[in-house]
Protein backbone atom coordinates (compact mmCIF):
# COMPACT_ATOMS: atom_id res chain seq x y z
CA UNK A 1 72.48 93.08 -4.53
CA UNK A 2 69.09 94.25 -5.61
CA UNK A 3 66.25 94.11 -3.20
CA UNK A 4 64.32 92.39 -6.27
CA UNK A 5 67.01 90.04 -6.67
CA UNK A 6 67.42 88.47 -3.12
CA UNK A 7 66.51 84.69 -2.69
CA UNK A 8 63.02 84.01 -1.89
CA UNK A 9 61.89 81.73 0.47
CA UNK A 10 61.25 78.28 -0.80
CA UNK A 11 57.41 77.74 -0.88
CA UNK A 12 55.92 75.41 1.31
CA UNK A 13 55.77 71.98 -0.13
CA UNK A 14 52.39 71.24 2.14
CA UNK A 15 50.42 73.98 1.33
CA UNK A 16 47.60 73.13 -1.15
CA UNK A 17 47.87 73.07 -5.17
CA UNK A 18 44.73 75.21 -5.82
CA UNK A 19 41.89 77.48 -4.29
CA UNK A 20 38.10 78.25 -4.89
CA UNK A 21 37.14 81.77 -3.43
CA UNK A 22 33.96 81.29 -2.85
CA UNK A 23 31.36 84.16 -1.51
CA UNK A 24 27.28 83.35 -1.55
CA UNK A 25 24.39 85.95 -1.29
CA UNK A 26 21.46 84.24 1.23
CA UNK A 27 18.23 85.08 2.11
CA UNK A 28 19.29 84.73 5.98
CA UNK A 29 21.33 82.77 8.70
CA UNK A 30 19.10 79.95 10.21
CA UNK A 31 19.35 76.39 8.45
CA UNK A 32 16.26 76.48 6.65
CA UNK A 33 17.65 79.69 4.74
CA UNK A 34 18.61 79.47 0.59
CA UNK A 35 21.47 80.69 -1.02
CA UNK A 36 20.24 83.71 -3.72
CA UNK A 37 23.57 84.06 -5.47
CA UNK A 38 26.93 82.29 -5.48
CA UNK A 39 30.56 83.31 -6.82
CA UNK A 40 33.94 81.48 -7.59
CA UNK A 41 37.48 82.64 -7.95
CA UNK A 42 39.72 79.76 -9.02
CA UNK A 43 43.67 80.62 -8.10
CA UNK A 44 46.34 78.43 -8.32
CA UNK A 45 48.78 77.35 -5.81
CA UNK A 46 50.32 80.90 -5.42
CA UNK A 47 46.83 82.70 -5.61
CA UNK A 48 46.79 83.91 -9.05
CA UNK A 49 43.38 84.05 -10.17
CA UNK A 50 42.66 81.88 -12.87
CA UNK A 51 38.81 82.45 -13.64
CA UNK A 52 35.96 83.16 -12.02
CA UNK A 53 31.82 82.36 -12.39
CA UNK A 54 29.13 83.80 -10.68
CA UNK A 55 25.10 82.54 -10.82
CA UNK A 56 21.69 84.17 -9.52
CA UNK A 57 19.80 81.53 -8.19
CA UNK A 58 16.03 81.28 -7.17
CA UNK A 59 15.49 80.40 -3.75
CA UNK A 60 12.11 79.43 -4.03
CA UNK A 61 11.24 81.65 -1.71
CA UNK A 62 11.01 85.05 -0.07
CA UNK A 63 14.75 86.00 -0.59
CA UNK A 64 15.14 87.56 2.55
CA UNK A 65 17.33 91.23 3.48
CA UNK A 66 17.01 92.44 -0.02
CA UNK A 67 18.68 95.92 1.31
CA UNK A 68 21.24 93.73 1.72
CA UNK A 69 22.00 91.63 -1.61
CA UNK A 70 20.18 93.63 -3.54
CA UNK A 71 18.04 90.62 -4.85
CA UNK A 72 14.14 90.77 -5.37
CA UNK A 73 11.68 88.10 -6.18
CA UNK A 74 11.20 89.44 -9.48
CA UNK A 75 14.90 89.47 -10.16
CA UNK A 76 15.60 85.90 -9.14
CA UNK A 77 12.04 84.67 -10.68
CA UNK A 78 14.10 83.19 -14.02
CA UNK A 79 17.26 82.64 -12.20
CA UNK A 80 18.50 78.61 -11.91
CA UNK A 81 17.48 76.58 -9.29
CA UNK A 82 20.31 75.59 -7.18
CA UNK A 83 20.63 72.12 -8.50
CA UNK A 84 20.65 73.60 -11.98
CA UNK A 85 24.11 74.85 -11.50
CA UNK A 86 25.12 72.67 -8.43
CA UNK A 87 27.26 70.63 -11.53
CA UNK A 88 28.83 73.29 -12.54
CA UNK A 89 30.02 74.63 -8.95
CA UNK A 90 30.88 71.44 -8.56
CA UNK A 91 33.20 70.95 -11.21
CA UNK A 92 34.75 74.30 -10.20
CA UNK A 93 35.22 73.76 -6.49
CA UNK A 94 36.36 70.01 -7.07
CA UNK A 95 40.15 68.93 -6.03
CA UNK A 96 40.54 73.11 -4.11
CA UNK A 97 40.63 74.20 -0.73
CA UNK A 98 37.35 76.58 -0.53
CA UNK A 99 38.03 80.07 0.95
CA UNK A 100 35.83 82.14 2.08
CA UNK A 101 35.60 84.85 4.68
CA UNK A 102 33.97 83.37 7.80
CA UNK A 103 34.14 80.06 5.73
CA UNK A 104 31.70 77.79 8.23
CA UNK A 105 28.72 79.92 7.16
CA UNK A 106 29.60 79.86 3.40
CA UNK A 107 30.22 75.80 3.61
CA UNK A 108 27.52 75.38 5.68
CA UNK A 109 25.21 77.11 3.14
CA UNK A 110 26.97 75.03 0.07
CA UNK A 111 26.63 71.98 1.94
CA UNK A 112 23.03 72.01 2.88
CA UNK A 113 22.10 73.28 -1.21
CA UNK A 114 23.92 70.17 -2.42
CA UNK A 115 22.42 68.02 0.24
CA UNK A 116 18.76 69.34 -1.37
CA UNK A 117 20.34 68.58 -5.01
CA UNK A 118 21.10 64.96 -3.32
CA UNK A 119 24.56 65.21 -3.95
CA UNK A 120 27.69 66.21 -2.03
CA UNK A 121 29.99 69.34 -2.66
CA UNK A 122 33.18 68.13 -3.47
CA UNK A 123 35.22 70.09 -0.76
CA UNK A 124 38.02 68.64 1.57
CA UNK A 125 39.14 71.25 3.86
CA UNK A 126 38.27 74.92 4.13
CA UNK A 127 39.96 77.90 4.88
CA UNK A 128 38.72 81.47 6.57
CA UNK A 129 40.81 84.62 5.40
CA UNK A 130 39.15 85.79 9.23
CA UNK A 131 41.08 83.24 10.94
CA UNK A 132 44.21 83.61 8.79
CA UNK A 133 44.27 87.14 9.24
CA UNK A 134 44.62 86.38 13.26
CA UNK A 135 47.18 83.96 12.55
CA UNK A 136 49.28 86.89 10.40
CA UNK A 137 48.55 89.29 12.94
CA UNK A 138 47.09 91.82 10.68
CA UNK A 139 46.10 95.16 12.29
CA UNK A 140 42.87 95.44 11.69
CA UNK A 141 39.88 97.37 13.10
CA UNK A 142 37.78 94.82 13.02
CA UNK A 143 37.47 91.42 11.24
CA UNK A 144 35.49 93.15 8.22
CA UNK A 145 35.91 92.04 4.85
CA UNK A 146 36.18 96.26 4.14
CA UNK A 147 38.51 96.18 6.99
CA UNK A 148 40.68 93.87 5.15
CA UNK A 149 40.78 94.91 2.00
CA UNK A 150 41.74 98.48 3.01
CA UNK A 151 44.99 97.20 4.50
CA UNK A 152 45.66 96.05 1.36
CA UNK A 153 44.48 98.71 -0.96
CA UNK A 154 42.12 96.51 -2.51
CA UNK A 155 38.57 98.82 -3.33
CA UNK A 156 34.90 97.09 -2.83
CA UNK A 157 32.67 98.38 -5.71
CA UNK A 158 29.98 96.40 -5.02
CA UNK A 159 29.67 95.36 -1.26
CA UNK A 160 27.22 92.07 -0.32
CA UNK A 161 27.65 91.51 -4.31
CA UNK A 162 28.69 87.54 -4.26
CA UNK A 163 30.65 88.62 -7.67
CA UNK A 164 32.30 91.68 -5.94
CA UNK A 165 32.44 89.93 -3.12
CA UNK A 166 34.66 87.11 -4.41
CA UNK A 167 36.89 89.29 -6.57
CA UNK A 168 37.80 91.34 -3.24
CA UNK A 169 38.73 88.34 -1.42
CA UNK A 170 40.91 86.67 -4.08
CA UNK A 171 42.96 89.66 -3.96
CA UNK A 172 42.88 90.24 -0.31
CA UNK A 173 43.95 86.12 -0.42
CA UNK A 174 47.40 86.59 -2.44
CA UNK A 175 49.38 88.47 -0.40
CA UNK A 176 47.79 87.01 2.72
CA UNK A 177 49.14 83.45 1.12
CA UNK A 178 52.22 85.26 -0.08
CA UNK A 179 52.84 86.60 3.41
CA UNK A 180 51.37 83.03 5.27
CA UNK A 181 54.26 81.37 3.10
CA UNK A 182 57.21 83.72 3.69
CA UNK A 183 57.00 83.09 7.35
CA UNK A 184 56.63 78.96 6.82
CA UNK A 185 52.91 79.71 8.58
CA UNK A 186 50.83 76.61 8.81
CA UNK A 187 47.84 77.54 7.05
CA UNK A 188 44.73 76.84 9.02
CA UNK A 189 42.96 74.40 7.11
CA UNK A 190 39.82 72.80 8.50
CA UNK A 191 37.69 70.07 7.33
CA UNK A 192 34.56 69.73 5.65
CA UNK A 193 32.66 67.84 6.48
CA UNK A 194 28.73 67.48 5.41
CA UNK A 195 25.86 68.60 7.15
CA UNK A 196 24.87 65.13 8.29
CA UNK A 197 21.23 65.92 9.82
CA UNK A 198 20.31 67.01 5.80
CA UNK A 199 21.01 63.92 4.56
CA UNK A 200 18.34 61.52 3.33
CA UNK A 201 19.37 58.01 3.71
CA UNK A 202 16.35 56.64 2.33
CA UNK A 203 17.02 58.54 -0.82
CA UNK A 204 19.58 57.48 -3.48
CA UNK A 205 21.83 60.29 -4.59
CA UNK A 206 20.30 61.79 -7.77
CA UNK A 207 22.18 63.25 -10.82
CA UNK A 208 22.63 67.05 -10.38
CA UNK A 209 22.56 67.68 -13.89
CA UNK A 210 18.92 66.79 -14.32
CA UNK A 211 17.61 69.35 -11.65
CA UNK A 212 16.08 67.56 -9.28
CA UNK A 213 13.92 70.10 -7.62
CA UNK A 214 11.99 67.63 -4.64
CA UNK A 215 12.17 68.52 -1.40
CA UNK A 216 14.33 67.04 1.30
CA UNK A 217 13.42 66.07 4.41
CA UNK A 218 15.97 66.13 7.28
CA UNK A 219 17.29 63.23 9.65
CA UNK A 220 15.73 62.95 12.84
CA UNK A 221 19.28 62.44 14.80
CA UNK A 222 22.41 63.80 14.91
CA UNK A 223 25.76 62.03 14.98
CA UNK A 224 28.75 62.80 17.41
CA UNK A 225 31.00 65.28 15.69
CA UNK A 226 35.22 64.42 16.84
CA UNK A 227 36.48 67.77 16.68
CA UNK A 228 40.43 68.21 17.38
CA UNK A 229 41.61 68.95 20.39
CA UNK A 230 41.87 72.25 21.29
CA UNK A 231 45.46 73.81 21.53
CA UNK A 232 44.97 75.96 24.10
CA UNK A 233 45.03 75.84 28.08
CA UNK A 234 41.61 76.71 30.10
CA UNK A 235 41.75 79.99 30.78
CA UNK A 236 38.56 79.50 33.38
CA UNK A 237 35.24 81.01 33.62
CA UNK A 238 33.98 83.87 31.22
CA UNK A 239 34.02 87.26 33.37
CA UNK A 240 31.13 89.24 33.19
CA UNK A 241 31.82 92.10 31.26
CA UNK A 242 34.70 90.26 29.59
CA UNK A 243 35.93 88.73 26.49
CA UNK A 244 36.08 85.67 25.05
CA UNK A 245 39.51 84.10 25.86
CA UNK A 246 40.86 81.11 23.57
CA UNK A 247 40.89 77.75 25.23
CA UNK A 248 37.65 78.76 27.24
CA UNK A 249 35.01 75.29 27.03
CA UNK A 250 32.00 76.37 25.76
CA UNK A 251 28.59 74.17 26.11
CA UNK A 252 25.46 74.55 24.13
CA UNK A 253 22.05 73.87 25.42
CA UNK A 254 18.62 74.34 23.41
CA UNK A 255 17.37 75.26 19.91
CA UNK A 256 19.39 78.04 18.40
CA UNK A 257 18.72 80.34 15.52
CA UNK A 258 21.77 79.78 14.22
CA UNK A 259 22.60 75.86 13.15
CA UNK A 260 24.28 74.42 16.49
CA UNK A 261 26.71 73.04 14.00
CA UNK A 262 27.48 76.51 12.52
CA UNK A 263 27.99 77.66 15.96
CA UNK A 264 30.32 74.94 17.49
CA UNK A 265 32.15 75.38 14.55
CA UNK A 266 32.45 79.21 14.53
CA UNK A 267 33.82 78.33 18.31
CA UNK A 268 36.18 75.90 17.39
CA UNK A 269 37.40 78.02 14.53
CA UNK A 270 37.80 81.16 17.21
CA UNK A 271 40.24 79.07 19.25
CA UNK A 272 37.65 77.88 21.87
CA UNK A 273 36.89 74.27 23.46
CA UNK A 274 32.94 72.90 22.81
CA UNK A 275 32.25 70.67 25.38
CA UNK A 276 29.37 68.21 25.13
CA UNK A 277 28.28 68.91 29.01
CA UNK A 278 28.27 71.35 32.01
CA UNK A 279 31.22 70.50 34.28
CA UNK A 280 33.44 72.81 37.25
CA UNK A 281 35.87 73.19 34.13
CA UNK A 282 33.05 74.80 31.77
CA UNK A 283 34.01 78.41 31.17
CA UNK A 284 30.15 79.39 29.67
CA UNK A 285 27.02 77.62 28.68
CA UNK A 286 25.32 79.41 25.40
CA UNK A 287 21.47 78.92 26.05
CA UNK A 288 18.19 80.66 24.33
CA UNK A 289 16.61 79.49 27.33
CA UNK A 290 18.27 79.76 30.80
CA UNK A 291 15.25 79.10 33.12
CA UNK A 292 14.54 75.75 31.41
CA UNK A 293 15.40 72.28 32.92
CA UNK A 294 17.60 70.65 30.67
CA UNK A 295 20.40 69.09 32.04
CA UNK A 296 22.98 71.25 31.41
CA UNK A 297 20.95 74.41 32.38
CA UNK A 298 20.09 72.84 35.80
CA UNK A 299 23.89 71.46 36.22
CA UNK A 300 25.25 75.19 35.22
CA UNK A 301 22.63 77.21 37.92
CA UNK A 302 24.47 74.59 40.00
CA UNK A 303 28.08 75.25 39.63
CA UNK A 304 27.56 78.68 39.01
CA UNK A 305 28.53 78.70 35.32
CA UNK A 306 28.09 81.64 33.29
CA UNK A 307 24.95 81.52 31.15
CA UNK A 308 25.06 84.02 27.86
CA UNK A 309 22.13 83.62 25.11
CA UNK A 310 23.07 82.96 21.48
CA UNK A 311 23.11 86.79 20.42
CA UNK A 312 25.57 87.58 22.69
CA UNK A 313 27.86 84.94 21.92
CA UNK A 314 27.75 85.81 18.55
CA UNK A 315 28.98 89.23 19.15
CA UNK A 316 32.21 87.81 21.75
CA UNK A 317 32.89 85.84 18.94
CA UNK A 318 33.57 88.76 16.73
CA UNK A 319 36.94 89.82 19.01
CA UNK A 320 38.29 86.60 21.12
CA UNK A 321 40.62 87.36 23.08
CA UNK A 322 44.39 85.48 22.56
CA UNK A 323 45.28 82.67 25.32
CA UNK A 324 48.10 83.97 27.55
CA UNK A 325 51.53 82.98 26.94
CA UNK A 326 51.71 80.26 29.09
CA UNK A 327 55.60 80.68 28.65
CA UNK A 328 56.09 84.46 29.15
């Protein structure tokens, strides 16, 4: 028989019907930050592209690493505000899974800009092409988008280009799905869920179609997050000198730069355990501040925990190490 012409796998009857390849363009990382541009692959349940849209926007503001994006003031000066074209990206994210490489920052961005439009992007679950990559055991460099589409041939024209961007990734996505499905891999969907603290409950919702371009205000508390329980055994303290290690319980403490959110979620994406206090089982505490006298900063000089600041957590989180196979 003809290689072409053997049986395929059947595809999985749980994986989702439809995708939104999403990529935005921002003028930096912190929570207060705008998005400057915004793309969208649609693809269907097998990752064929079906369209794609891509908008400027006006950020109202500075718009940040221009040598980055590529975006000046002048540029974006007649561009849409966001909740000009929030109905239309939501009409074309609506009823997908949103993908996205590094996918917390991108929903986290999309969130907060609909929050502003007083309105809610209408996103279910999420999916990173970094942490489905790790699950495929691609050998890669790095975690890179470039990285990734060299090992599939796929060339960047236009790098930080949300359009480009987005193209890239819907055809790094196929065969990634393609390859997910032929091994009956569980894809690694995660949930979205809004960006509670931007919410204005005082507010009604307003129409996106009519612009509103008020300011927001955000909520003075924060509401308990249940995360899922992580799947992997403690592996113990963080070494100095060492890597990340999945299972590892990870505590926050202080203001970040970063949106705490962001971060606990880029941990619990990474395979990693956030802990809501400082006990003899917490493997780090992530703090901007380590001489302060917080509780959990006074409880980890204590114990002895290992203390890291938020920059270097950042870059463990780039290469986490596996758990050990608790079975081998």
């Amino acid at each position: 028989m003809h290689v072409s012409q053997l049986p395929q796998p059947p595809w999985p009857e749980a994986y989702p019907d439809g995708y939104a390849v999403v990529d935005v363009e921002t003028t930096g990382l912190g929570r207060d930050d705008r998005i400057v541009s915004a793309a969208v692959y649609r693809l269907d349940a097998r990752g064929e592209v079906q369209d794609h849209w891509y908008s400027p926007v006006n950020p109202q503001r500075d718009p940040g690493p221009v040598w980055i994006h590529g975006l000046t003031s002048d540029m974006l000066a007649d561009a849409p505000l966001f909740g000009e074209i929030a109905e239309e990206l939501a009409a074309r994210l609506a009823g997908r899974v949103l993908v996205a490489h590094n996918a917390v920052f991108d929903w986290s961005m999309l969130s907060r800009e609909f929050a502003r439009a007083r309105t809610v992007a209408p996103v279910e679950h999420r999916l990173c092409t970094i942490v489905l990559s790790k699950e495929l055991g691609l050998p890669l460099p790095n975690h890179k988008l470039g990285s990734l589409a060299a090992h599939y041939g796929v060339v960047q024209q236009r790098a930080h280009h949300a359009l480009d961007d987005a193209r890239v990734l819907a055809e790094v996505f196929r065969p990634s799905l393609h390859q997910a499905a032929a091994g009956g891999l569980r894809l690694p969907l995660h949930a979205c869920r809004p960006l509670t603290e931007w919410i204005d409950t005082a507010t009604e919702p307003r129409s996106v179609a009519a612009g509103y371009r008020s300011t927001y205000r955000p909520m003075s508390w924060r509401p308990n997050r249940k995360r899922p329980a992580c799947p992997y055994p403690n592996p113990g303290r963080l070494e100095p000198g060492g890597p990340l290690v999945q299972g590892m319980r990870v505590a926050f403490s202080g203001d970040t730069n970063v949106d705490r959110e962001l971060l606990e979620d880029r941990a619990t994406e990474a395979g990693l355990h956030v802990a809501s206090g400082v006990s003899r089982l917490t493997s780090l505490l992530v703090t901007n501040d380590p001489g302060s006298l917080t509780g959990k900063t006074v409880r980890a000089r204590q114990l002895g925990t290992p203390v890291i600041d938020e920059r270097r957590f950042a870059e463990l989180l780039k290469d986490v190490a596996p758990a050990p196979d608790v079975h081998g």
